[in-house]
C-alpha atoms as a PDB file:
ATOM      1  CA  UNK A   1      -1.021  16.093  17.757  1.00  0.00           C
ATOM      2  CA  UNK A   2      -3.715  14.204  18.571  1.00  0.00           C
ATOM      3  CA  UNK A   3      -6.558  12.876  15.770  1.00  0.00           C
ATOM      4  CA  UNK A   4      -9.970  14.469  16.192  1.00  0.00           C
ATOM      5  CA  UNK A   5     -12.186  13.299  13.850  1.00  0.00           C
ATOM      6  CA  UNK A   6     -14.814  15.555  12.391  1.00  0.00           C
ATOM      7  CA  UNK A   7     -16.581  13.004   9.670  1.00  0.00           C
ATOM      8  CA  UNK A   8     -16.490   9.286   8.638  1.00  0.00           C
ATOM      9  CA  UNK A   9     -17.981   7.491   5.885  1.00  0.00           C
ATOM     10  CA  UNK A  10     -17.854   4.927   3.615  1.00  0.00           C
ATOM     11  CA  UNK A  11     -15.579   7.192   0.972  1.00  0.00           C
ATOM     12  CA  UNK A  12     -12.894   8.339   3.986  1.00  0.00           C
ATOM     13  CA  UNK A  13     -12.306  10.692   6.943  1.00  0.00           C
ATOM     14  CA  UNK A  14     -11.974  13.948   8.102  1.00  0.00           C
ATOM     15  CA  UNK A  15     -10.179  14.961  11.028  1.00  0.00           C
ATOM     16  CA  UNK A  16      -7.920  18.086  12.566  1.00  0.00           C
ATOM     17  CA  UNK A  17      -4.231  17.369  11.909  1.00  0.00           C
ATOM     18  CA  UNK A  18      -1.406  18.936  11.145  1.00  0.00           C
ATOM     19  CA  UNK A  19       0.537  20.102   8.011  1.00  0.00           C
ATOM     20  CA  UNK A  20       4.277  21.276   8.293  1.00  0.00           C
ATOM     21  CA  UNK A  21       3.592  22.403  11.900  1.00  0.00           C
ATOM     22  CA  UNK A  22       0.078  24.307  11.101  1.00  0.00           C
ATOM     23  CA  UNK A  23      -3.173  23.002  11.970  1.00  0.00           C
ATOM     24  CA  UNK A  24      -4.904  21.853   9.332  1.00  0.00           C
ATOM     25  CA  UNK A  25      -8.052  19.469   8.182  1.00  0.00           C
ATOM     26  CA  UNK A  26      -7.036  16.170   6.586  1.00  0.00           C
ATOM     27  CA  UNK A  27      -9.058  14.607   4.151  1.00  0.00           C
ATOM     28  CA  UNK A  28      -8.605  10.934   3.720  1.00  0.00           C
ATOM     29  CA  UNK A  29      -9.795   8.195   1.297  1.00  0.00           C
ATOM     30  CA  UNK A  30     -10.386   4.641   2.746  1.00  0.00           C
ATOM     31  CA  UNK A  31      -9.046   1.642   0.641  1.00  0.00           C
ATOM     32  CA  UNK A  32     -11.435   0.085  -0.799  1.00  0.00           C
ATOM     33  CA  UNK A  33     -11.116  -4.287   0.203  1.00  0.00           C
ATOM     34  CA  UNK A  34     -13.356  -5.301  -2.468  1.00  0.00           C
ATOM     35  CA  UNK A  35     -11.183  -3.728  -5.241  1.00  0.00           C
ATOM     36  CA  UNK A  36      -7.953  -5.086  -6.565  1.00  0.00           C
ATOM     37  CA  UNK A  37      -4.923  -3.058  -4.746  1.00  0.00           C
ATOM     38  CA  UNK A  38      -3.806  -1.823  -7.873  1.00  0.00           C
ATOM     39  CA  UNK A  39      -6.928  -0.588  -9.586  1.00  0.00           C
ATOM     40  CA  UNK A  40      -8.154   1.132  -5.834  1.00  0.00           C
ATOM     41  CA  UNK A  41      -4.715   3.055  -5.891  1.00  0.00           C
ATOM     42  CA  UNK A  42      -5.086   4.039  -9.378  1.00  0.00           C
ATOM     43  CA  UNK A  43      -8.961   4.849  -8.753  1.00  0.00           C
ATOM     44  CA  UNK A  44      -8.068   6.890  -5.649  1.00  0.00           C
ATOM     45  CA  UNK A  45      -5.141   8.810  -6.838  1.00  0.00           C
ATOM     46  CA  UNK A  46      -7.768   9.668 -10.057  1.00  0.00           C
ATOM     47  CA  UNK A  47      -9.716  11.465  -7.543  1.00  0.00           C
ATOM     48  CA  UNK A  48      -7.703  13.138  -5.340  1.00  0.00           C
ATOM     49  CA  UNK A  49      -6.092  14.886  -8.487  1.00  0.00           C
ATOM     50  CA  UNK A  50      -9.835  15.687  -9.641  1.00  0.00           C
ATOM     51  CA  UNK A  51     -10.407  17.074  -6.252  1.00  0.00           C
ATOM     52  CA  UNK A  52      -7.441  19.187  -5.925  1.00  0.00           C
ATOM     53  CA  UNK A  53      -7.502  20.339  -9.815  1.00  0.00           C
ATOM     54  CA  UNK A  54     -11.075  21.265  -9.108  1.00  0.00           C
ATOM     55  CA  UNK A  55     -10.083  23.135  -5.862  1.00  0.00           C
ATOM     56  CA  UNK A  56      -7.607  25.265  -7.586  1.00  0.00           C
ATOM     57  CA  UNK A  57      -9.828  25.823 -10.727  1.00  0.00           C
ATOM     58  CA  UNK A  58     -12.617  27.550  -8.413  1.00  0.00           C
ATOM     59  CA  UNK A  59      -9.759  29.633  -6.694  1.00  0.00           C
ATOM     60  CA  UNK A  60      -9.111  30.889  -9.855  1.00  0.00           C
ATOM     61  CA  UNK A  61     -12.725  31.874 -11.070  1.00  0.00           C
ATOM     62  CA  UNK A  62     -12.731  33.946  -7.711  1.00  0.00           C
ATOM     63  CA  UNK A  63     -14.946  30.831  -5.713  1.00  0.00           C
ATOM     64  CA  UNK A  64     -14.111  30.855  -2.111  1.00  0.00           C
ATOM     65  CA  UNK A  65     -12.851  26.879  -1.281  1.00  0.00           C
ATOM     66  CA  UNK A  66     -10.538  25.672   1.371  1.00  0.00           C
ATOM     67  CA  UNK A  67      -7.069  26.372   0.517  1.00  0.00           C
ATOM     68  CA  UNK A  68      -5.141  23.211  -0.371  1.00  0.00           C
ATOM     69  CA  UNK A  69      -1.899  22.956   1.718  1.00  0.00           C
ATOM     70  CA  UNK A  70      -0.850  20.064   0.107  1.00  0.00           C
ATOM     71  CA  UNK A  71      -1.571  16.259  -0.945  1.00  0.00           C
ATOM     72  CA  UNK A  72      -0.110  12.677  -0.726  1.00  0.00           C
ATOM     73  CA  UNK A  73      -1.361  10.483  -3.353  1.00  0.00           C
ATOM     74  CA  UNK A  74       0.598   7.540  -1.558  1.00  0.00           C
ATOM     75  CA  UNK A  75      -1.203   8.288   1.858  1.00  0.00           C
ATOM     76  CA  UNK A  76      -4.296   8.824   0.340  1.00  0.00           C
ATOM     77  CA  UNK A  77      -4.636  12.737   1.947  1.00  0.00           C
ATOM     78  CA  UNK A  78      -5.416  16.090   1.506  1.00  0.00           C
ATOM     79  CA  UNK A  79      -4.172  18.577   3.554  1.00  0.00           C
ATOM     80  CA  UNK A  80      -6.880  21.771   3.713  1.00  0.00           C
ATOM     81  CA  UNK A  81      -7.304  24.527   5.300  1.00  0.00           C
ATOM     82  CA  UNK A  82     -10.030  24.591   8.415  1.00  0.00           C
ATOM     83  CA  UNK A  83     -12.568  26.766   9.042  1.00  0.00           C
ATOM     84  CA  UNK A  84     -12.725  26.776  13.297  1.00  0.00           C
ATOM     85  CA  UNK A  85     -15.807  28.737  13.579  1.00  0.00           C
ATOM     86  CA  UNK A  86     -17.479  28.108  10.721  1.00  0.00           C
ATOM     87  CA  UNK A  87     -21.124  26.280  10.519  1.00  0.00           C
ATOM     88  CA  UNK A  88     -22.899  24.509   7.505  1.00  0.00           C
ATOM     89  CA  UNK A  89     -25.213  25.941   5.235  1.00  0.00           C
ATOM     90  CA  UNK A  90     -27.575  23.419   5.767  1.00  0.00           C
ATOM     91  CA  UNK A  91     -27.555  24.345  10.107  1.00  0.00           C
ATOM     92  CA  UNK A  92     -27.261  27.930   9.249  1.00  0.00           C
ATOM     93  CA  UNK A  93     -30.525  28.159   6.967  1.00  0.00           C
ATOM     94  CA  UNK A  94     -32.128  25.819   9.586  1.00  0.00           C
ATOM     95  CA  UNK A  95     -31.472  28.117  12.248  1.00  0.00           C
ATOM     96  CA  UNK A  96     -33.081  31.032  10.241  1.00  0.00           C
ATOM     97  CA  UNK A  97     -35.928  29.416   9.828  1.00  0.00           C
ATOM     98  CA  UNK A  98     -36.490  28.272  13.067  1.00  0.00           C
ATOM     99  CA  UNK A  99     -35.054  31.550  14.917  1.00  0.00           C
ATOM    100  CA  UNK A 100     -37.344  34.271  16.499  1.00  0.00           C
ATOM    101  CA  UNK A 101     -35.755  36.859  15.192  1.00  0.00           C
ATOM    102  CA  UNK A 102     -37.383  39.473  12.791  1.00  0.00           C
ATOM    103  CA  UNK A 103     -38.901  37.000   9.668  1.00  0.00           C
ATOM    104  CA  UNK A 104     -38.352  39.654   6.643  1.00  0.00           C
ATOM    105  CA  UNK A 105     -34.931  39.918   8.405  1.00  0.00           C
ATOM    106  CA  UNK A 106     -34.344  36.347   8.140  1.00  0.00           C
ATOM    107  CA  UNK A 107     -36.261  36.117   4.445  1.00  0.00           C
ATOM    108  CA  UNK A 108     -33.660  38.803   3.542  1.00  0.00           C
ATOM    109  CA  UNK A 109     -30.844  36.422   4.669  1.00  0.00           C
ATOM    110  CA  UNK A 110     -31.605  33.810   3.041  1.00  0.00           C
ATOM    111  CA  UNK A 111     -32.470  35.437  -0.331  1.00  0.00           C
ATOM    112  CA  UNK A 112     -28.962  36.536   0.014  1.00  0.00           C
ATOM    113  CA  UNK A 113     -27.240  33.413   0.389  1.00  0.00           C
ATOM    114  CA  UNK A 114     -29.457  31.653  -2.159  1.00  0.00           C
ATOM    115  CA  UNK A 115     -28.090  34.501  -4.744  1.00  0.00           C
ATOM    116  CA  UNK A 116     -24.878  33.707  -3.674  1.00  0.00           C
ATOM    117  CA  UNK A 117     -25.503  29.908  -4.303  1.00  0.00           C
ATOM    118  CA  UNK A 118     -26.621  30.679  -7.681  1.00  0.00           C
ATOM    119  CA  UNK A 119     -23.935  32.674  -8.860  1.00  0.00           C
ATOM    120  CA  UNK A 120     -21.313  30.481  -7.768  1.00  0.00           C
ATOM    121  CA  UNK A 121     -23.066  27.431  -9.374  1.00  0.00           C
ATOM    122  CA  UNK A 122     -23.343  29.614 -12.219  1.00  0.00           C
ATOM    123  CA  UNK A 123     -19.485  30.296 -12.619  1.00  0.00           C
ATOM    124  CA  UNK A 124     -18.666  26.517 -12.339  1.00  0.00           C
ATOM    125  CA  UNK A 125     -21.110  25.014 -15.113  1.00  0.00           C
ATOM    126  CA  UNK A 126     -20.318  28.319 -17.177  1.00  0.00           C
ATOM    127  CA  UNK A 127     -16.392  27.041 -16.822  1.00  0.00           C
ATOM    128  CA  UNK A 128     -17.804  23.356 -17.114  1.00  0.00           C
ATOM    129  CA  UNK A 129     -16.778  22.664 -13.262  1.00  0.00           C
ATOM    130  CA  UNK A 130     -19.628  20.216 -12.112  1.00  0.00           C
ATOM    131  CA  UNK A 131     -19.479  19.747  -8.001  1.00  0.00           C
ATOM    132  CA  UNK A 132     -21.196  15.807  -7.945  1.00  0.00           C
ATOM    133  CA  UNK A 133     -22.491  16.399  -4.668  1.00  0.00           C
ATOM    134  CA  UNK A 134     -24.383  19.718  -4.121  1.00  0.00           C
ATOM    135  CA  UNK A 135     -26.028  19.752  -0.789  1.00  0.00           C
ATOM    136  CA  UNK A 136     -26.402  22.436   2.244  1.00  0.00           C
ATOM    137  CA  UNK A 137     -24.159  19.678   4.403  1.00  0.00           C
ATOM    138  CA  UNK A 138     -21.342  20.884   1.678  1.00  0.00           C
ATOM    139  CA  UNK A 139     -21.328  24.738   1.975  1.00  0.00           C
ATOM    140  CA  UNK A 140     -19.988  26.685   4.845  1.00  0.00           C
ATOM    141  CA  UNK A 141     -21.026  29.961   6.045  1.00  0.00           C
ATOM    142  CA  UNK A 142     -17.574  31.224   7.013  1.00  0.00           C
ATOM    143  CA  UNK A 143     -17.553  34.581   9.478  1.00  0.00           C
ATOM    144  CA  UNK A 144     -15.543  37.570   8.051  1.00  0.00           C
ATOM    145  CA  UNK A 145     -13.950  40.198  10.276  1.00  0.00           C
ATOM    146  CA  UNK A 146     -16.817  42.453   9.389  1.00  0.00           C
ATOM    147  CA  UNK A 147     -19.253  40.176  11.525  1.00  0.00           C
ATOM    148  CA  UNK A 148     -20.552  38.981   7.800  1.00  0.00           C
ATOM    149  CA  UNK A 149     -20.319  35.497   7.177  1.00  0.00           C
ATOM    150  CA  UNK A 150     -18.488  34.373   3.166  1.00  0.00           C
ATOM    151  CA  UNK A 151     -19.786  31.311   1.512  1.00  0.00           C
ATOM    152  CA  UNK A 152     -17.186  28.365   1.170  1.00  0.00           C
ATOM    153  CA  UNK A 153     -17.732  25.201  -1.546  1.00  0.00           C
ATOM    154  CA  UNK A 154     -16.665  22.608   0.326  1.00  0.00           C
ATOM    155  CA  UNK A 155     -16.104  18.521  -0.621  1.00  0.00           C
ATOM    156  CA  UNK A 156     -15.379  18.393  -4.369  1.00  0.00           C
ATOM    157  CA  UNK A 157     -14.577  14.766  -4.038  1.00  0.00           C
ATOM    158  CA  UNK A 158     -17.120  13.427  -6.734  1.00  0.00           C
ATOM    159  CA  UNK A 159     -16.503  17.043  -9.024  1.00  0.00           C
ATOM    160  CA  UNK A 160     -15.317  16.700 -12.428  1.00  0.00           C
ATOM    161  CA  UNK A 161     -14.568  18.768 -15.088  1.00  0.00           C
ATOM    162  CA  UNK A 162     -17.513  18.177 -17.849  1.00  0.00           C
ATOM    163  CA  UNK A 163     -19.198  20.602 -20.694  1.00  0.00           C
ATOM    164  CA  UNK A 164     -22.300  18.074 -20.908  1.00  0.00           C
ATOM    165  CA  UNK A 165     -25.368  19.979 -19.932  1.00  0.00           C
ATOM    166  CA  UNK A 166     -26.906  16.450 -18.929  1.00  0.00           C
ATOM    167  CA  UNK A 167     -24.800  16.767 -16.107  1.00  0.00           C
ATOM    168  CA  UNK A 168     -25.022  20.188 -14.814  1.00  0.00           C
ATOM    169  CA  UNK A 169     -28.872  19.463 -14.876  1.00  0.00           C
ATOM    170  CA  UNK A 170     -28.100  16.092 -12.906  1.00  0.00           C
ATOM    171  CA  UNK A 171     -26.140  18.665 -10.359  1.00  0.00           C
ATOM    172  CA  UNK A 172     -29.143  21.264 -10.306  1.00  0.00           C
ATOM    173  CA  UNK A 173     -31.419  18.337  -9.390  1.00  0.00           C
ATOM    174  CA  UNK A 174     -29.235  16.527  -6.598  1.00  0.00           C
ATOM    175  CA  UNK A 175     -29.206  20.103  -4.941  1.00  0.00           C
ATOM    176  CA  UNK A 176     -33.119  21.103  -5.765  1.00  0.00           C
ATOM    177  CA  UNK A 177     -33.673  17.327  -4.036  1.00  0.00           C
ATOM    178  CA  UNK A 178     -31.601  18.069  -0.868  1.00  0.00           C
ATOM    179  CA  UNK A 179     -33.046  21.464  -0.284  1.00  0.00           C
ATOM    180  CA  UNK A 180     -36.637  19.983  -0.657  1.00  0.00           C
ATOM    181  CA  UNK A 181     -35.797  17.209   1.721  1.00  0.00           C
ATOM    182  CA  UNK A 182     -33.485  19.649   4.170  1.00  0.00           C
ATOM    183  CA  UNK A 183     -35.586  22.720   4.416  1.00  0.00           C
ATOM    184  CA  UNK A 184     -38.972  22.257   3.493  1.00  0.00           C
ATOM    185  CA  UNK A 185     -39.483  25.393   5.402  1.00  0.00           C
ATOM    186  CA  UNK A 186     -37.651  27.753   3.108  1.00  0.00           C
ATOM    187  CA  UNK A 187     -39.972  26.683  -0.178  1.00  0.00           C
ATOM    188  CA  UNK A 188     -38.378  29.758  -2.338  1.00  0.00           C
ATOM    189  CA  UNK A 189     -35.133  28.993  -2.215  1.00  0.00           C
ATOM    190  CA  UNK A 190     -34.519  26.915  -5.086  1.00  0.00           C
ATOM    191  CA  UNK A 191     -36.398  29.512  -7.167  1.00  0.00           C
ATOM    192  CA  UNK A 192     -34.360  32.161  -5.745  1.00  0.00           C
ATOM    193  CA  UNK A 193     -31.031  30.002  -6.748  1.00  0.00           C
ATOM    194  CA  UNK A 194     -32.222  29.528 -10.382  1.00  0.00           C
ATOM    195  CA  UNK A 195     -32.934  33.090 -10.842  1.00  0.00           C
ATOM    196  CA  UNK A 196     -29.326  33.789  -9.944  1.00  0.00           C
ATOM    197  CA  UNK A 197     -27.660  31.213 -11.920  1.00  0.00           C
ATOM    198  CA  UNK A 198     -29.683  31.843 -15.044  1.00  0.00           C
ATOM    199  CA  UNK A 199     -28.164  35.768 -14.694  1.00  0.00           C
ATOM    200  CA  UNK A 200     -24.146  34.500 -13.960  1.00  0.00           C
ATOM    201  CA  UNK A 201     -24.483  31.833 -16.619  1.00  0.00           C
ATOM    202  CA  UNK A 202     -25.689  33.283 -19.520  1.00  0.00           C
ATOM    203  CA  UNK A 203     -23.731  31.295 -21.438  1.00  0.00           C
ATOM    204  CA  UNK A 204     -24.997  27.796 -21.468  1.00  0.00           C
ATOM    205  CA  UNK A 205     -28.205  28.303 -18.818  1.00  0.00           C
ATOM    206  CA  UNK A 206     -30.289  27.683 -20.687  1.00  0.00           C
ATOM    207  CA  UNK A 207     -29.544  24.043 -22.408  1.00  0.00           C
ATOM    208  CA  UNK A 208     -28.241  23.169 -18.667  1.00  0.00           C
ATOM    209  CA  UNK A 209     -31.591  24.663 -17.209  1.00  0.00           C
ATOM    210  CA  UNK A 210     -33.577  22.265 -20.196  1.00  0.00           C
ATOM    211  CA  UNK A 211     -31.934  19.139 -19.194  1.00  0.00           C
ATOM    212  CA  UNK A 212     -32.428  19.551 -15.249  1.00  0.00           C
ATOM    213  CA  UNK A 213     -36.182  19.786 -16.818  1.00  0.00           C
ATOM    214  CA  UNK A 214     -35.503  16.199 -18.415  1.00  0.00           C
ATOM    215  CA  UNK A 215     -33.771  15.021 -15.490  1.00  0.00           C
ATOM    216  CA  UNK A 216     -36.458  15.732 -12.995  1.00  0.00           C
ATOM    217  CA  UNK A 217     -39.377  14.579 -15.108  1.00  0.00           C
ATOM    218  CA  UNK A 218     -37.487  11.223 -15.298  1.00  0.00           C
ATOM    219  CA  UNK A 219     -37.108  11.326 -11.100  1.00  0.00           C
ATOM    220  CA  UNK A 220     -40.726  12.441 -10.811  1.00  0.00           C
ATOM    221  CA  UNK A 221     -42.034   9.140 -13.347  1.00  0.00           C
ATOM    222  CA  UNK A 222     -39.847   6.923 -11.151  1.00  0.00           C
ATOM    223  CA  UNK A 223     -41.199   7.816  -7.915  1.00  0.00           C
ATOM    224  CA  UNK A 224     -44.766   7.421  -9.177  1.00  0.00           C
ATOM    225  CA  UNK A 225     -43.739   3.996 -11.137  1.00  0.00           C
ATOM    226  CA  UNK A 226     -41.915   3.330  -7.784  1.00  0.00           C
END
């Protein structure tokens, strides 16, 4: 089978492949030149096992995620499940906004999914899951068989399992940042997300909720110090 490549960066690839006959998508981690072979094995094998652990710990809270066929430390890969018809959150949000469809329709849509966001944040930090890289570019809107479309948390390559509220606020602030920057047009979103996470994690919320406070005060004085 042929490689078609979805995504490149500087961290690895994605592309269609196969796994044990099935079609699949194929995550896979670059080596790094300016690292000593041994350390840039060790490094990457550290975070494919965070990836896949943190895979498998959303499956179990219920969080919809790729399904993780398997994994080759050796090779560097992870074999996932793909989503064919599936679009980003980030290009389905965009679309609402821009669409000229009925506008408390799409308001009504995208209240939903920013619930949904905020409960499944929610879950993670209240199970001290942090994702390292919330953005729209890493959610899919998955369709269902009953023409709805399912949330899916994709790309948990930077995730990490952590109970420090510093960094669930650092997570709340990398996404509040790329939905500012992404869709300035839907300006209640965020808001919308925070109400929903404060209500799933009741837990710890609150001290999480008080250092993304600290966080973005310390972002705001360094864009005005510059």
């Amino acid at each position: 089978m042929s490689c078609q490549v979805i995504k490149q960066g500087a961290e690895g690839k994605l592309y269609i492949g196969e796994y044990k006959g099935e079609k699949c998508l194929v995550k896979e981690r670059f080596q790094k030149k300016y690292r000593h072979p041994e350390l840039d094995a060790q490094l990457t094998k550290e975070r494919i096992r965070a990836e896949v652990k943190a895979i498998g710990k959303c499956a179990g809270l219920g969080i919809r995620t790729p399904k993780v066929f398997g994994h080759d430390l050796n090779d560097r890969k992870i074999y996932m499940e793909y989503f064919e018809e599936a679009e980003t959150a980030k290009d389905y949000i965009n679309r609402l906004i821009s669409s000229e469809e009925d506008a408390v329709e799409a308001e009504k849509k995208l209240e939903e999914l920013a619930m949904n966001i905020g409960k499944i944040l929610g879950k993670m930090h209240e199970n001290n899951l942090i994702h390292g890289d919330l953005t729209t570019s890493n959610m899919l809107m998955v369709p269902r068989e009953d023409g709805q479309k399912e949330l899916v948390m994709i790309d948990f390559g930077l995730s990490k399992g952590n109970n420090n509220n510093e960094a669930k606020g650092v997570d709340l602030y990398v996404l509040e940042r790329a939905l500012l920057s992404t869709h300035s047009g839907a300006p209640k979103l965020f808001s919308a997300i925070m109400r929903a996470y404060k209500e799933e994690n009741r837990k710890n919320s609150e001290s999480a909720v008080a250092k993304y406070e600290e966080v973005r005060a310390r972002g705001r004085k360094r864009t005005m110090v510059g």
